[in-house]
C-alpha atoms as a PDB file:
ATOM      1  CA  UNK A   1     -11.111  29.784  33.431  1.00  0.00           C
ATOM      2  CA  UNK A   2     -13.529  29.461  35.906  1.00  0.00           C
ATOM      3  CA  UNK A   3     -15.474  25.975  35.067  1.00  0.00           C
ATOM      4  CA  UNK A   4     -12.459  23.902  34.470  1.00  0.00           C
ATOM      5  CA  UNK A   5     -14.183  20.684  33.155  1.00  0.00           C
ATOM      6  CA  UNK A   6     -11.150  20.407  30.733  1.00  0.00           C
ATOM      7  CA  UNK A   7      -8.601  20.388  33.511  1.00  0.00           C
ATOM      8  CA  UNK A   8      -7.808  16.577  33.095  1.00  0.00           C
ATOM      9  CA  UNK A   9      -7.871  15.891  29.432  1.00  0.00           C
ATOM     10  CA  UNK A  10      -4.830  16.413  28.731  1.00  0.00           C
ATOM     11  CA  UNK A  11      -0.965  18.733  29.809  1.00  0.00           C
ATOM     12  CA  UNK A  12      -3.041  22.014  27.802  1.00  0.00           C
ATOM     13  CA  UNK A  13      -5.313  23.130  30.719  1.00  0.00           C
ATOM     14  CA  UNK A  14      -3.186  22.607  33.656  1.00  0.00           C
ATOM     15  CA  UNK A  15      -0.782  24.371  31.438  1.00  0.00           C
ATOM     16  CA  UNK A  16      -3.001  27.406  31.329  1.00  0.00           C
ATOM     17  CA  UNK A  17      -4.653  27.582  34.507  1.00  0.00           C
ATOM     18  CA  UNK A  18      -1.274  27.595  36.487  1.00  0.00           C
ATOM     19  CA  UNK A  19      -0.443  30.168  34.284  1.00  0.00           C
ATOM     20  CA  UNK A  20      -3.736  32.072  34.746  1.00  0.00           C
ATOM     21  CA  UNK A  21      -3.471  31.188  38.862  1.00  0.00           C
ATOM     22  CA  UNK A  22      -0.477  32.880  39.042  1.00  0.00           C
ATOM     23  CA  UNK A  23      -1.364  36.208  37.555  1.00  0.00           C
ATOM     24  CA  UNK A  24      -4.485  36.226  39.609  1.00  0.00           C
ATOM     25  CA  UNK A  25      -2.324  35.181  42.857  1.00  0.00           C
ATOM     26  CA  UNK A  26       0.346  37.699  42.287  1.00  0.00           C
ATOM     27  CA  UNK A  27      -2.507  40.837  41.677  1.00  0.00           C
ATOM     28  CA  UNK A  28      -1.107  41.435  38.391  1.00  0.00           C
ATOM     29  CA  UNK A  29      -4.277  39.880  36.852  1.00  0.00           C
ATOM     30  CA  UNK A  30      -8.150  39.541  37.464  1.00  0.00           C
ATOM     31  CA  UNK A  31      -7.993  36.663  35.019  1.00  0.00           C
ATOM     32  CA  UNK A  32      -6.758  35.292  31.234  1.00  0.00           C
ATOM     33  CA  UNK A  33      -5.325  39.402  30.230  1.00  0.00           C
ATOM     34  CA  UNK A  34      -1.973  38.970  30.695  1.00  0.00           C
ATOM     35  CA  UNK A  35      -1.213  36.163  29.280  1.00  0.00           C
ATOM     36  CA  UNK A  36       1.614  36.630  26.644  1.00  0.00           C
ATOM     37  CA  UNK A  37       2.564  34.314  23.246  1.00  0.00           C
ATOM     38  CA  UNK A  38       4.734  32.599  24.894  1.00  0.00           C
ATOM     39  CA  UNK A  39       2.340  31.311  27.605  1.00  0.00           C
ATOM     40  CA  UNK A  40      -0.031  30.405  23.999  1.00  0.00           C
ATOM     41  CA  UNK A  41       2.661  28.930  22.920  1.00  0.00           C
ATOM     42  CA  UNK A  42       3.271  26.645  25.985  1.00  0.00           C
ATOM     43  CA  UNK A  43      -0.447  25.680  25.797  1.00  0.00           C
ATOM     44  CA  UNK A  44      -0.695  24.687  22.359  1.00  0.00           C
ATOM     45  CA  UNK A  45       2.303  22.306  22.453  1.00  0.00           C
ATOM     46  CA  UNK A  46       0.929  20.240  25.084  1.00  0.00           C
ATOM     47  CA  UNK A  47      -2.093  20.035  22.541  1.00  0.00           C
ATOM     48  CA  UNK A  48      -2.277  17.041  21.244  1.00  0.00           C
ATOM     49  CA  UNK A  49      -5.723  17.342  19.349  1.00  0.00           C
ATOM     50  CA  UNK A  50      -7.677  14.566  20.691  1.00  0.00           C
ATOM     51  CA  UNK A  51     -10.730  16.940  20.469  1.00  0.00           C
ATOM     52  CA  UNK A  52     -11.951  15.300  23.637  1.00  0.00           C
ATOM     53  CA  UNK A  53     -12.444  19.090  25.457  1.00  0.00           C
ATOM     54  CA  UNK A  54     -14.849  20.090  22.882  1.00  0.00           C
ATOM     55  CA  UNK A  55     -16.885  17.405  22.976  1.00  0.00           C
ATOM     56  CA  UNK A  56     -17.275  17.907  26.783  1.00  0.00           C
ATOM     57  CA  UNK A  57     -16.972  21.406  26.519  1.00  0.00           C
ATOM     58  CA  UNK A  58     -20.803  23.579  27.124  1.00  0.00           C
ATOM     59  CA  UNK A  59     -19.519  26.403  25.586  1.00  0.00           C
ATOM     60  CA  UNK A  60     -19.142  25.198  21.803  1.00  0.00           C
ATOM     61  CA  UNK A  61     -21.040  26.473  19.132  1.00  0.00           C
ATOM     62  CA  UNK A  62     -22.180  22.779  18.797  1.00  0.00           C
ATOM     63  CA  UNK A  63     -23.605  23.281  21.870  1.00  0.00           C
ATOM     64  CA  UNK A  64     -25.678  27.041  21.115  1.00  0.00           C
ATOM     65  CA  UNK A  65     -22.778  28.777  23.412  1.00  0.00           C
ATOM     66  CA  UNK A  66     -22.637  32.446  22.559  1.00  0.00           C
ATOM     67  CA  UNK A  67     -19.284  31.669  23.953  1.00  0.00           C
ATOM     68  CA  UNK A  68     -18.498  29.167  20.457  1.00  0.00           C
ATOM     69  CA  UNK A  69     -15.452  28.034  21.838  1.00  0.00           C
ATOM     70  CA  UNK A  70     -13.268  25.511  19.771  1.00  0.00           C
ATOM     71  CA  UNK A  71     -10.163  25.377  21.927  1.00  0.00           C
ATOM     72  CA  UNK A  72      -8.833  22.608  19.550  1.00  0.00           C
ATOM     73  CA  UNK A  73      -8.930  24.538  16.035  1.00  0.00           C
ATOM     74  CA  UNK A  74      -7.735  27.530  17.915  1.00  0.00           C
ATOM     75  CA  UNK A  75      -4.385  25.551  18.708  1.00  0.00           C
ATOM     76  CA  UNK A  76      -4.158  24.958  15.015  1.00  0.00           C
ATOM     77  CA  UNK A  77      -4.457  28.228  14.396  1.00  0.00           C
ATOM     78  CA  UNK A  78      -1.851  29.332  17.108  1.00  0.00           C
ATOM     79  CA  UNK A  79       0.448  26.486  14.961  1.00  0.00           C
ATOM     80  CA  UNK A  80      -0.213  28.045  11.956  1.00  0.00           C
ATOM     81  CA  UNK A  81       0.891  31.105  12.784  1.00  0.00           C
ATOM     82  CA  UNK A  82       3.912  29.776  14.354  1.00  0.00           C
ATOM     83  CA  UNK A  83       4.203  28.169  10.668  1.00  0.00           C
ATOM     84  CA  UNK A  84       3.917  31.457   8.627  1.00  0.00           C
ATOM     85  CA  UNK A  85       6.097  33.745  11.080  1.00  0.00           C
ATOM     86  CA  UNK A  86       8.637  30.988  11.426  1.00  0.00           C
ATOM     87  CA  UNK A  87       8.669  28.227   8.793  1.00  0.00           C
ATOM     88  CA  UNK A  88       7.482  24.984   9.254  1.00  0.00           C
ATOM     89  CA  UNK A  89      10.273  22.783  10.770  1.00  0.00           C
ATOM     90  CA  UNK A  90      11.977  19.810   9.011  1.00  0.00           C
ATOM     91  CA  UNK A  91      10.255  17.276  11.308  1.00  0.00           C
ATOM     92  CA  UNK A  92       6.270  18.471  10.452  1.00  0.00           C
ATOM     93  CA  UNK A  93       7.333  18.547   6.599  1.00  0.00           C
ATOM     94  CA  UNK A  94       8.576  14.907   7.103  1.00  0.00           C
ATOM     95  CA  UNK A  95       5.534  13.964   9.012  1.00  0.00           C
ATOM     96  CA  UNK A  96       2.670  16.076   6.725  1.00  0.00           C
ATOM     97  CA  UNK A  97       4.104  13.403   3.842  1.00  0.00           C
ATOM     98  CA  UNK A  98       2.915   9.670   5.167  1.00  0.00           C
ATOM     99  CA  UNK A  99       2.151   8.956   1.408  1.00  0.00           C
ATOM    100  CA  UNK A 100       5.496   9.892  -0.292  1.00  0.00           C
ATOM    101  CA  UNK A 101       7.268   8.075   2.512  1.00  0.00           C
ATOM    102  CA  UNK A 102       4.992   5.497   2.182  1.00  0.00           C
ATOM    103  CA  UNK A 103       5.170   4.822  -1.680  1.00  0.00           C
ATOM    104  CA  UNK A 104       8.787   5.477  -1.530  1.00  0.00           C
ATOM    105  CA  UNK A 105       9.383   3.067   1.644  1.00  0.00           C
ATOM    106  CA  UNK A 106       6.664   0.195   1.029  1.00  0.00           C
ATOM    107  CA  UNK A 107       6.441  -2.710  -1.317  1.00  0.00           C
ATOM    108  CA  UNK A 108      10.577  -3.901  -2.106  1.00  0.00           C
ATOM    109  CA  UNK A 109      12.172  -1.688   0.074  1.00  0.00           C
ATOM    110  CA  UNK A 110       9.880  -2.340   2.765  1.00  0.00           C
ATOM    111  CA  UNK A 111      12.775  -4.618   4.112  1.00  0.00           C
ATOM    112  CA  UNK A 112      15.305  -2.200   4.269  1.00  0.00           C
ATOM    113  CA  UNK A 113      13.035   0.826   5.781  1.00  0.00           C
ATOM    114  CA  UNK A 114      12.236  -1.907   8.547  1.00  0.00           C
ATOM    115  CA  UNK A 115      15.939  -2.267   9.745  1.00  0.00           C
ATOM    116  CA  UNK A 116      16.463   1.275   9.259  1.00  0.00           C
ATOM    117  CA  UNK A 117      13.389   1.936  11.458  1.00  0.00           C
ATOM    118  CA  UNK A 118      14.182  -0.759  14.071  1.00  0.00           C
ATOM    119  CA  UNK A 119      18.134  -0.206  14.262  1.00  0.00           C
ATOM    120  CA  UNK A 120      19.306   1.833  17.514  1.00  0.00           C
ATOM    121  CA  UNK A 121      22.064   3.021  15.750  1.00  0.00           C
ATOM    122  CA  UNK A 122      20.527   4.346  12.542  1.00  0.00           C
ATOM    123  CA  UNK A 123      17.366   5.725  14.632  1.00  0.00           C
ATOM    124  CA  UNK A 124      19.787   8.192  17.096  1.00  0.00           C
ATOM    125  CA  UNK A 125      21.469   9.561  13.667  1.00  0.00           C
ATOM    126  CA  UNK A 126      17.668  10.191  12.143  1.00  0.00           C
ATOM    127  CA  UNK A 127      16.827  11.886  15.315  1.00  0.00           C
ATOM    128  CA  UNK A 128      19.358  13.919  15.141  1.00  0.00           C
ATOM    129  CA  UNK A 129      19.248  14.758  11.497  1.00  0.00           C
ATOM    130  CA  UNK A 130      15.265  14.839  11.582  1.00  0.00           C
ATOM    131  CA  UNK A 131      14.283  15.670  14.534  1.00  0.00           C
ATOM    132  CA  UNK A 132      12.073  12.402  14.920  1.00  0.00           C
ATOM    133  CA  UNK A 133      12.723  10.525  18.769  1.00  0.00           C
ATOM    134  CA  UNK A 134      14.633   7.534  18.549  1.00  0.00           C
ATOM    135  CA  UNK A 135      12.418   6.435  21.236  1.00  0.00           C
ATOM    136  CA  UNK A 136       9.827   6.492  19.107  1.00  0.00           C
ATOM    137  CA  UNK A 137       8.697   3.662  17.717  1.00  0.00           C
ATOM    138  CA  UNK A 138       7.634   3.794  13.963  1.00  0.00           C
ATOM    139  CA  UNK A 139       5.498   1.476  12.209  1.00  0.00           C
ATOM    140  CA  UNK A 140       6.366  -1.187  10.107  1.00  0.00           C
ATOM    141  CA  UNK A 141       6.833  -0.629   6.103  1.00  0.00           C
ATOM    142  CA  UNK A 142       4.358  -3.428   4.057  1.00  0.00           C
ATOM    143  CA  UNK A 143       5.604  -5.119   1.396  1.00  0.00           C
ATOM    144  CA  UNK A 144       2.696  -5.271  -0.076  1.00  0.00           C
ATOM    145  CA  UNK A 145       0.883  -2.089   0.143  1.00  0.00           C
ATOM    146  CA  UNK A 146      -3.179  -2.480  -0.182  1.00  0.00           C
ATOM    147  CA  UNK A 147      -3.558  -1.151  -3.341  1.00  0.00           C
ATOM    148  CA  UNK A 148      -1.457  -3.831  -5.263  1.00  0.00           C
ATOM    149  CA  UNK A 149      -3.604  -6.477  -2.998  1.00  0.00           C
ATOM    150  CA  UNK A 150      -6.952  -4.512  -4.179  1.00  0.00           C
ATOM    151  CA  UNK A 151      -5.903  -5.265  -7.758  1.00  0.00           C
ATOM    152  CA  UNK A 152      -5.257  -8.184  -8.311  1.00  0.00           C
ATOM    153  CA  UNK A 153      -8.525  -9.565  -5.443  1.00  0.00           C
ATOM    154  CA  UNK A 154     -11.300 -10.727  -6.709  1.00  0.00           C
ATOM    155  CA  UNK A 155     -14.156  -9.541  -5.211  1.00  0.00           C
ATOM    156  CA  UNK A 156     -17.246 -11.844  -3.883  1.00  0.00           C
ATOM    157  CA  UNK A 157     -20.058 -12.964  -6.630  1.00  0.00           C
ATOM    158  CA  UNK A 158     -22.658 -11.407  -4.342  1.00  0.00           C
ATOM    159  CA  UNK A 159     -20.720  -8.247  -4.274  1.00  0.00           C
ATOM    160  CA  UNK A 160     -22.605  -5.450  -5.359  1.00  0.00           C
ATOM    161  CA  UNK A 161     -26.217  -6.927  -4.467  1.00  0.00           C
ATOM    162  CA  UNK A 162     -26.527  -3.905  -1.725  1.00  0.00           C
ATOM    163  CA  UNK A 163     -25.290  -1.389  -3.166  1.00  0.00           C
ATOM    164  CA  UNK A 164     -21.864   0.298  -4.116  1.00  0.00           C
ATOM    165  CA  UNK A 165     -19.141   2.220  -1.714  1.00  0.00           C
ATOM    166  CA  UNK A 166     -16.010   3.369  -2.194  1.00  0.00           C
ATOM    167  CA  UNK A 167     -13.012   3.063   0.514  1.00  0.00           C
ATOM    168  CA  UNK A 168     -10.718   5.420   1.580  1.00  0.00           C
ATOM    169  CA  UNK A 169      -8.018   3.215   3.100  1.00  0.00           C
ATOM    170  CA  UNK A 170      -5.843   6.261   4.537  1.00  0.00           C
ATOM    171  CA  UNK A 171      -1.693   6.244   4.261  1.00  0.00           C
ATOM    172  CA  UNK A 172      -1.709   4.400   6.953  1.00  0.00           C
ATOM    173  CA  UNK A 173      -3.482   1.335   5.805  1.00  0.00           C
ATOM    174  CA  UNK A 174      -1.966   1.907   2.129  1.00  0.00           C
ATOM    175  CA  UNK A 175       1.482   1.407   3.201  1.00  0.00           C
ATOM    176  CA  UNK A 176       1.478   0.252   6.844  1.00  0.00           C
ATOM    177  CA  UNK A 177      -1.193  -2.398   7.654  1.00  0.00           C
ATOM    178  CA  UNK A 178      -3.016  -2.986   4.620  1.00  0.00           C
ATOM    179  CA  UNK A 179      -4.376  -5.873   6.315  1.00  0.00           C
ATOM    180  CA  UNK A 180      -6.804  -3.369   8.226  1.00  0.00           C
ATOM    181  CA  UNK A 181      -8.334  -2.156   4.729  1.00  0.00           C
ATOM    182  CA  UNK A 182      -8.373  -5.846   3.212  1.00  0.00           C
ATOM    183  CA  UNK A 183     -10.645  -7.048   6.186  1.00  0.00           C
ATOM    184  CA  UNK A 184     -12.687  -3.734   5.871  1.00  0.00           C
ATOM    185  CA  UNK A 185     -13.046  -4.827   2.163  1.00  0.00           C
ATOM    186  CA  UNK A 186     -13.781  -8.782   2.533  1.00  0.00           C
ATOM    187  CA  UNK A 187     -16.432  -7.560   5.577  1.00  0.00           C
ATOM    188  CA  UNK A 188     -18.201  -5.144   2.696  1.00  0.00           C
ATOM    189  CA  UNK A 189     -18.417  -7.733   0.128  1.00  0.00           C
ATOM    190  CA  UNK A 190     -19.720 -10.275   2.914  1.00  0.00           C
ATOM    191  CA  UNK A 191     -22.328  -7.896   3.520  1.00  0.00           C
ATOM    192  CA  UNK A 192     -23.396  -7.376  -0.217  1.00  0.00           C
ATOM    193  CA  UNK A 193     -21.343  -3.918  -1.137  1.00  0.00           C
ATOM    194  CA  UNK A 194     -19.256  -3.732  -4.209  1.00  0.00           C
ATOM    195  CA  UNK A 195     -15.965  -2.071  -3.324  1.00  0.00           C
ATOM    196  CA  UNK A 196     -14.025   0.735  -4.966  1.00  0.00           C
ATOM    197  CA  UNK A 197     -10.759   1.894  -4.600  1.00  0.00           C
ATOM    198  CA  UNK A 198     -10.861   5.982  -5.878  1.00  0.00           C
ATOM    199  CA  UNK A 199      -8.275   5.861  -8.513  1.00  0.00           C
ATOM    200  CA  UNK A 200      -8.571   8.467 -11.471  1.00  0.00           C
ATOM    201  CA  UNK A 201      -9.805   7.127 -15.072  1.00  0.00           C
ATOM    202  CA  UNK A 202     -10.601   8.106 -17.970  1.00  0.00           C
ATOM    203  CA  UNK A 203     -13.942   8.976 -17.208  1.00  0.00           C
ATOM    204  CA  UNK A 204     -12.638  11.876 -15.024  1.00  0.00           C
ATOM    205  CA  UNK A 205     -10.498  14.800 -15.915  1.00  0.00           C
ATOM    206  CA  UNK A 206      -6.944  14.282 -17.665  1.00  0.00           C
ATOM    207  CA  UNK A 207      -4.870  15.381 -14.920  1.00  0.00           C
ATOM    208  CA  UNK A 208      -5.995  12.772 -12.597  1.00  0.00           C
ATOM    209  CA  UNK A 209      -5.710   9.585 -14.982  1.00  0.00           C
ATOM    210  CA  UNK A 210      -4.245   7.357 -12.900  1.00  0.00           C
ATOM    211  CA  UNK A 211      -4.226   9.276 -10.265  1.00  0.00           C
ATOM    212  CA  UNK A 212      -4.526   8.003  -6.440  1.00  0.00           C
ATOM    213  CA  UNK A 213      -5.630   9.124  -3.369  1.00  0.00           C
ATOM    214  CA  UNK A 214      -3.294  11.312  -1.123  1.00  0.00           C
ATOM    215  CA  UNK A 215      -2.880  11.619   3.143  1.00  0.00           C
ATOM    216  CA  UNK A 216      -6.350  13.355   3.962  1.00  0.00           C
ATOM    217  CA  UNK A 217      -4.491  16.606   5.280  1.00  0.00           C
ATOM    218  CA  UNK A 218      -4.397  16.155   8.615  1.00  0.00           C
ATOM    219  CA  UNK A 219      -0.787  15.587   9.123  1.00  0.00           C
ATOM    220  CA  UNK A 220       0.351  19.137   7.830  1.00  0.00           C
ATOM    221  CA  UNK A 221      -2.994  20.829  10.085  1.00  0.00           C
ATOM    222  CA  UNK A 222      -0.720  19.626  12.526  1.00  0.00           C
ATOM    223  CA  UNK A 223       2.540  20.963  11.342  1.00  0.00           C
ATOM    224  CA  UNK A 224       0.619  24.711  10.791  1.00  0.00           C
ATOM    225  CA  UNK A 225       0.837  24.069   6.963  1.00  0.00           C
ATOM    226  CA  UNK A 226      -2.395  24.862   5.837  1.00  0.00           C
ATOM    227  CA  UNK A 227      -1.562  25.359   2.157  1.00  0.00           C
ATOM    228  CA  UNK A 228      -0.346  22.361   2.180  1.00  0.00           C
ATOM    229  CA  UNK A 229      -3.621  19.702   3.519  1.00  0.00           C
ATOM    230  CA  UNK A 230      -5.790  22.351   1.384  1.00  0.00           C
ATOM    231  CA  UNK A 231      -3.967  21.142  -1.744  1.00  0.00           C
ATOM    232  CA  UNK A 232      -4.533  17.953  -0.936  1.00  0.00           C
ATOM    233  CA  UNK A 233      -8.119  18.077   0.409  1.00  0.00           C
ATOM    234  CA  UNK A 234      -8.765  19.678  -3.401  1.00  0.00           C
ATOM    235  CA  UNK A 235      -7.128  15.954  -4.592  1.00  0.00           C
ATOM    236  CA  UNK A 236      -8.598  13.303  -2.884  1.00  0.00           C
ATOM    237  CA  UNK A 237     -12.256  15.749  -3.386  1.00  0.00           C
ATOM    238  CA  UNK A 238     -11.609  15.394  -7.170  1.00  0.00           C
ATOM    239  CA  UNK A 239     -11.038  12.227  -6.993  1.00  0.00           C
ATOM    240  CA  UNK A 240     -14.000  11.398  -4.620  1.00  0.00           C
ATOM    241  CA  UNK A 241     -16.700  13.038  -6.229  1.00  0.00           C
ATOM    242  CA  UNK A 242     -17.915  11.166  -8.917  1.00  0.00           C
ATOM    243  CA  UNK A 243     -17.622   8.181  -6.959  1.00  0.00           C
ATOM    244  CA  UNK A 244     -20.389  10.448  -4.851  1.00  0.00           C
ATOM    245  CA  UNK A 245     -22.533  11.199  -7.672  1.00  0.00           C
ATOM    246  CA  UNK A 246     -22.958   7.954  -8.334  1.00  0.00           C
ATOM    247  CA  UNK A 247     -24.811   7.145  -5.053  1.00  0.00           C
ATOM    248  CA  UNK A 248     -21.707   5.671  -3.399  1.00  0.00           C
ATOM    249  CA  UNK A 249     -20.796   6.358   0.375  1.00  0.00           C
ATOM    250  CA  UNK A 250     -17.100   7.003   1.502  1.00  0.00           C
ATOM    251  CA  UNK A 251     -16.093   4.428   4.219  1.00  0.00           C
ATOM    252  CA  UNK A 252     -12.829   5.936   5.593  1.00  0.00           C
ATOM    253  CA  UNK A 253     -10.788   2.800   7.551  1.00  0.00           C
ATOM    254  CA  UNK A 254      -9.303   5.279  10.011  1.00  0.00           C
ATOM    255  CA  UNK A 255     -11.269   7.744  12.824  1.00  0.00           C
ATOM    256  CA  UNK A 256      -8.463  10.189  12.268  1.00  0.00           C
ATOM    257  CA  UNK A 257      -8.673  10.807   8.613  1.00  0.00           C
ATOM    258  CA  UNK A 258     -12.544  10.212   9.066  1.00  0.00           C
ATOM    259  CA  UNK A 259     -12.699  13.044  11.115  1.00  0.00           C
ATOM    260  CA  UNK A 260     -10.738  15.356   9.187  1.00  0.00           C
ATOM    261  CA  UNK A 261     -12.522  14.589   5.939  1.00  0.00           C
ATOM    262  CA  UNK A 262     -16.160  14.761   7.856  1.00  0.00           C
ATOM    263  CA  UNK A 263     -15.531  18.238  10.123  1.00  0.00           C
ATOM    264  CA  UNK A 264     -12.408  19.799   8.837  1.00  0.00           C
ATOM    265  CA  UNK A 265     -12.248  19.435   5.021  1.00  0.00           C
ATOM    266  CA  UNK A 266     -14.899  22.138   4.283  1.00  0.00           C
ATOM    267  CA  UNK A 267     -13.497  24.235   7.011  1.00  0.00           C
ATOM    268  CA  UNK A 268     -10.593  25.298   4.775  1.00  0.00           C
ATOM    269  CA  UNK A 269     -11.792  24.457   1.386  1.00  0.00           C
ATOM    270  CA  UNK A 270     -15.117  25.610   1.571  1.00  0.00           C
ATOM    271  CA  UNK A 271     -16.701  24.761  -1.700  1.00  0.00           C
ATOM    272  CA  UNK A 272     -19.621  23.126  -2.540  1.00  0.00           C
ATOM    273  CA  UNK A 273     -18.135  19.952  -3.729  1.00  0.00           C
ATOM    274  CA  UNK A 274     -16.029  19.202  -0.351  1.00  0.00           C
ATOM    275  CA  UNK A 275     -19.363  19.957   1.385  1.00  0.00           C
ATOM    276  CA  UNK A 276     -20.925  17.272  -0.639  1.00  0.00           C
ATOM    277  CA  UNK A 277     -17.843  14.661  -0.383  1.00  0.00           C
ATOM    278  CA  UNK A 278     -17.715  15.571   3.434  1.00  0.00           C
ATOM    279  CA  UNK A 279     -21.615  14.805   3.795  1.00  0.00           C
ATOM    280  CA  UNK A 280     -21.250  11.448   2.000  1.00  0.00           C
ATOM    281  CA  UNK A 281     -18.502  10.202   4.233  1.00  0.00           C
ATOM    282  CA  UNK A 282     -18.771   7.570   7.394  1.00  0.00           C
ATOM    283  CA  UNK A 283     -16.273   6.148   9.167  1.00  0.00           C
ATOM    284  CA  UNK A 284     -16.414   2.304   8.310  1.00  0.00           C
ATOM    285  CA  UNK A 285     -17.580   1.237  12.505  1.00  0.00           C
ATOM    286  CA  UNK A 286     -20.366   3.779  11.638  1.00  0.00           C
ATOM    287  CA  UNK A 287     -21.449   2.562   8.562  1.00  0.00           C
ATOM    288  CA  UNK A 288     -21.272  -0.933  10.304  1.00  0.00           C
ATOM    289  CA  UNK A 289     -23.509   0.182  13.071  1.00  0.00           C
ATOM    290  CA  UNK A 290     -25.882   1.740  11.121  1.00  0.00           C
ATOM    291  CA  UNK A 291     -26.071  -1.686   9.157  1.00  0.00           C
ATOM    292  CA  UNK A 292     -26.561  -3.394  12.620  1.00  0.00           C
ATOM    293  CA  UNK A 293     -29.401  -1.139  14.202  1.00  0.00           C
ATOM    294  CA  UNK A 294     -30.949  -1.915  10.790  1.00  0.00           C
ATOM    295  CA  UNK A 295     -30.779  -5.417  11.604  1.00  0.00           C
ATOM    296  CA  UNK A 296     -29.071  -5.669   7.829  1.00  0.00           C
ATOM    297  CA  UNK A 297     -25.441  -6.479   9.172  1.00  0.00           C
ATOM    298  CA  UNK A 298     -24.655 -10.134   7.901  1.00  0.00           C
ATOM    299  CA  UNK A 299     -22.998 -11.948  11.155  1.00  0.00           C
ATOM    300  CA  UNK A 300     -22.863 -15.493   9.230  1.00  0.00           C
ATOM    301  CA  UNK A 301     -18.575 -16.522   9.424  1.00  0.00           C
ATOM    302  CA  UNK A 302     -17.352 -20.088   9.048  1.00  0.00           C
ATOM    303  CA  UNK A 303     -15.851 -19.232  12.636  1.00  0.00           C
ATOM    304  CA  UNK A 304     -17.336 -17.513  15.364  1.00  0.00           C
ATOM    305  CA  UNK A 305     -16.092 -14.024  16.365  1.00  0.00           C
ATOM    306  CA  UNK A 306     -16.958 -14.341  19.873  1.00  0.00           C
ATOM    307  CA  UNK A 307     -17.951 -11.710  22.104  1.00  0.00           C
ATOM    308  CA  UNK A 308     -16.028  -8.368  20.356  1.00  0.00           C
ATOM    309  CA  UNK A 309     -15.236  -5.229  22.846  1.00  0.00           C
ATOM    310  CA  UNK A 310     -14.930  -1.494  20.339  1.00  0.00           C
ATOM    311  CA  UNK A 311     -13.317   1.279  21.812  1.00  0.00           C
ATOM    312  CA  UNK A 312     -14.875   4.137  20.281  1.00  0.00           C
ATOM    313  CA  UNK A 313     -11.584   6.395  19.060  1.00  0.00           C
ATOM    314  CA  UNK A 314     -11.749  10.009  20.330  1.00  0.00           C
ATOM    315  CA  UNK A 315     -11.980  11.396  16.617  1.00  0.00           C
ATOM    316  CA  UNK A 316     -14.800   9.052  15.849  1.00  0.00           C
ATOM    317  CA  UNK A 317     -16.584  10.453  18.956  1.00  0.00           C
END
């Protein structure tokens, strides 16, 4: 409590600190001792894991710190504890499922979810019912999610000349811009890479023909329910892997999920496959920049881009 660097990232630290200030000030304390799970509990809901602390924090185990502090994943842990003592509320069971409300809201009824999510009315009865703010504003439905666009597109002849990778578009981009992973897709091809989407076949194990990608996990980490993203981490991992073993890199279309499947998948699955998924996986701007410090990124568009600013997302950082 006494270097502070954190102080301005974000409601946590001030949180704390006032909290530590005051024992200190009052004599009760000579520092962090008498802090109590309710104070914990104040500090981890003004959490809102950006992760931006650690990476300025010098006492990480990144870092060498004997100290190894990882105030983030300590949060989680405060919130999975909350979790198991108390249940995990309706709203965080909603939230840890962006793929069944995206499969069950996208494509046809992608209309009616809109109104629903745009009406002022309808919004202050869900936030009641749901717990979700009505202030809140939710993202659009699409009616065509990007896995019906991904089969039925035809890829580029040179496709393929490069190499091989396969996407992970994310819930997000499935069901609520699939534009995002379409341009991530046409950009591959344009630079040579054959595209796959990691659907189960036949050459893979029955239970997962036809099979496709879940949410990477993250969502329920949030929401304390560990059992939960570890179930699905063992999914999309199944699914992943032979696309691994067969050279191919995961480009994830999202810093979020990127993050989570990179640093956090092995963390509580930790098997040697996840390992080996995690260590093949890039967030698509890295595996873009990589291509460009190569000098192997293909620039050539029948209109110019102009200059292009990229703010690098905290997870990707």
């Amino acid at each position: 409590h006494e270097c502070r660097m954190c102080v301005n990232y974000c409601g946590s630290f001030p949180t704390l600190f006032d909290r530590v200030d005051q024992a200190i000030g009052s004599g009760k304390a000579e520092g962090a001792e008498t802090l109590t799970m309710a104070d914990a509990r104040a500090v981890a809901d003004e959490c809102w894991q950006c992760k931006l602390c650690y990476i300025k924090c010098p006492y990480t185990p990144d870092e060498g710190a004997i100290e190894a502090l990882d105030f983030p994943r300590l949060f989680v842990r405060e919130r999975a504890l909350r979790a198991k003592t108390e249940g995990i509320p309706l709203v965080d069971r909603l939230l840890g499922e962006p793929q069944q409300i995206g499969r069950l809201a996208s494509g046809s009824l992608a209309p009616i979810a809109n109104f629903v999510n745009e009406n002022r009315l309808l919004r202050k009865i869900q936030e009641k019912t749901a717990g979700i703010s009505a202030e809140f504003p939710l993202p659009k439905m699409a009616e065509e999610p990007f896995l019906s666009w991904f089969r039925r597109h035809e890829p580029l002849a040179s496709a393929g000349q490069r190499g091989e990778v396969v996407l992970f578009p994310t819930c997000y981009g499935d069901y609520n811009v699939p534009h995002v992973p379409q341009a991530a897709t046409r950009v591959l091809e344009h630079n040579g890479y054959r595209v796959h989407y990691p659907e189960g076949t036949g050459d893979g194990p029955a239970e997962l023909l036809g099979a496709v990608p879940t949410c990477c996990g993250l969502p329920n980490i949030d929401g304390g329910d560990i059992a939960g993203a570890s179930r699905k981490i063992a999914h999309n991992v199944a699914l992943l892997l032979p696309h691994v073993r067969a050279g191919r890199k995961v480009i994830v279309a999202g810093p979020s999920c990127g993050m989570m499947m990179k640093r956090e998948w092995a963390e509580y699955v930790p098997l040697p496959e996840v390992k080996e998924v995690a260590a093949a996986t890039l967030d698509l701007m890295e595996f873009l920049v990589v291509l460009g410090r190569e000098k192997k990124l293909v620039r050539s568009f029948s209109r110019s881009l102009g200059q292009v600013a990229y703010h690098a997302a905290c997870h990707l950082r």
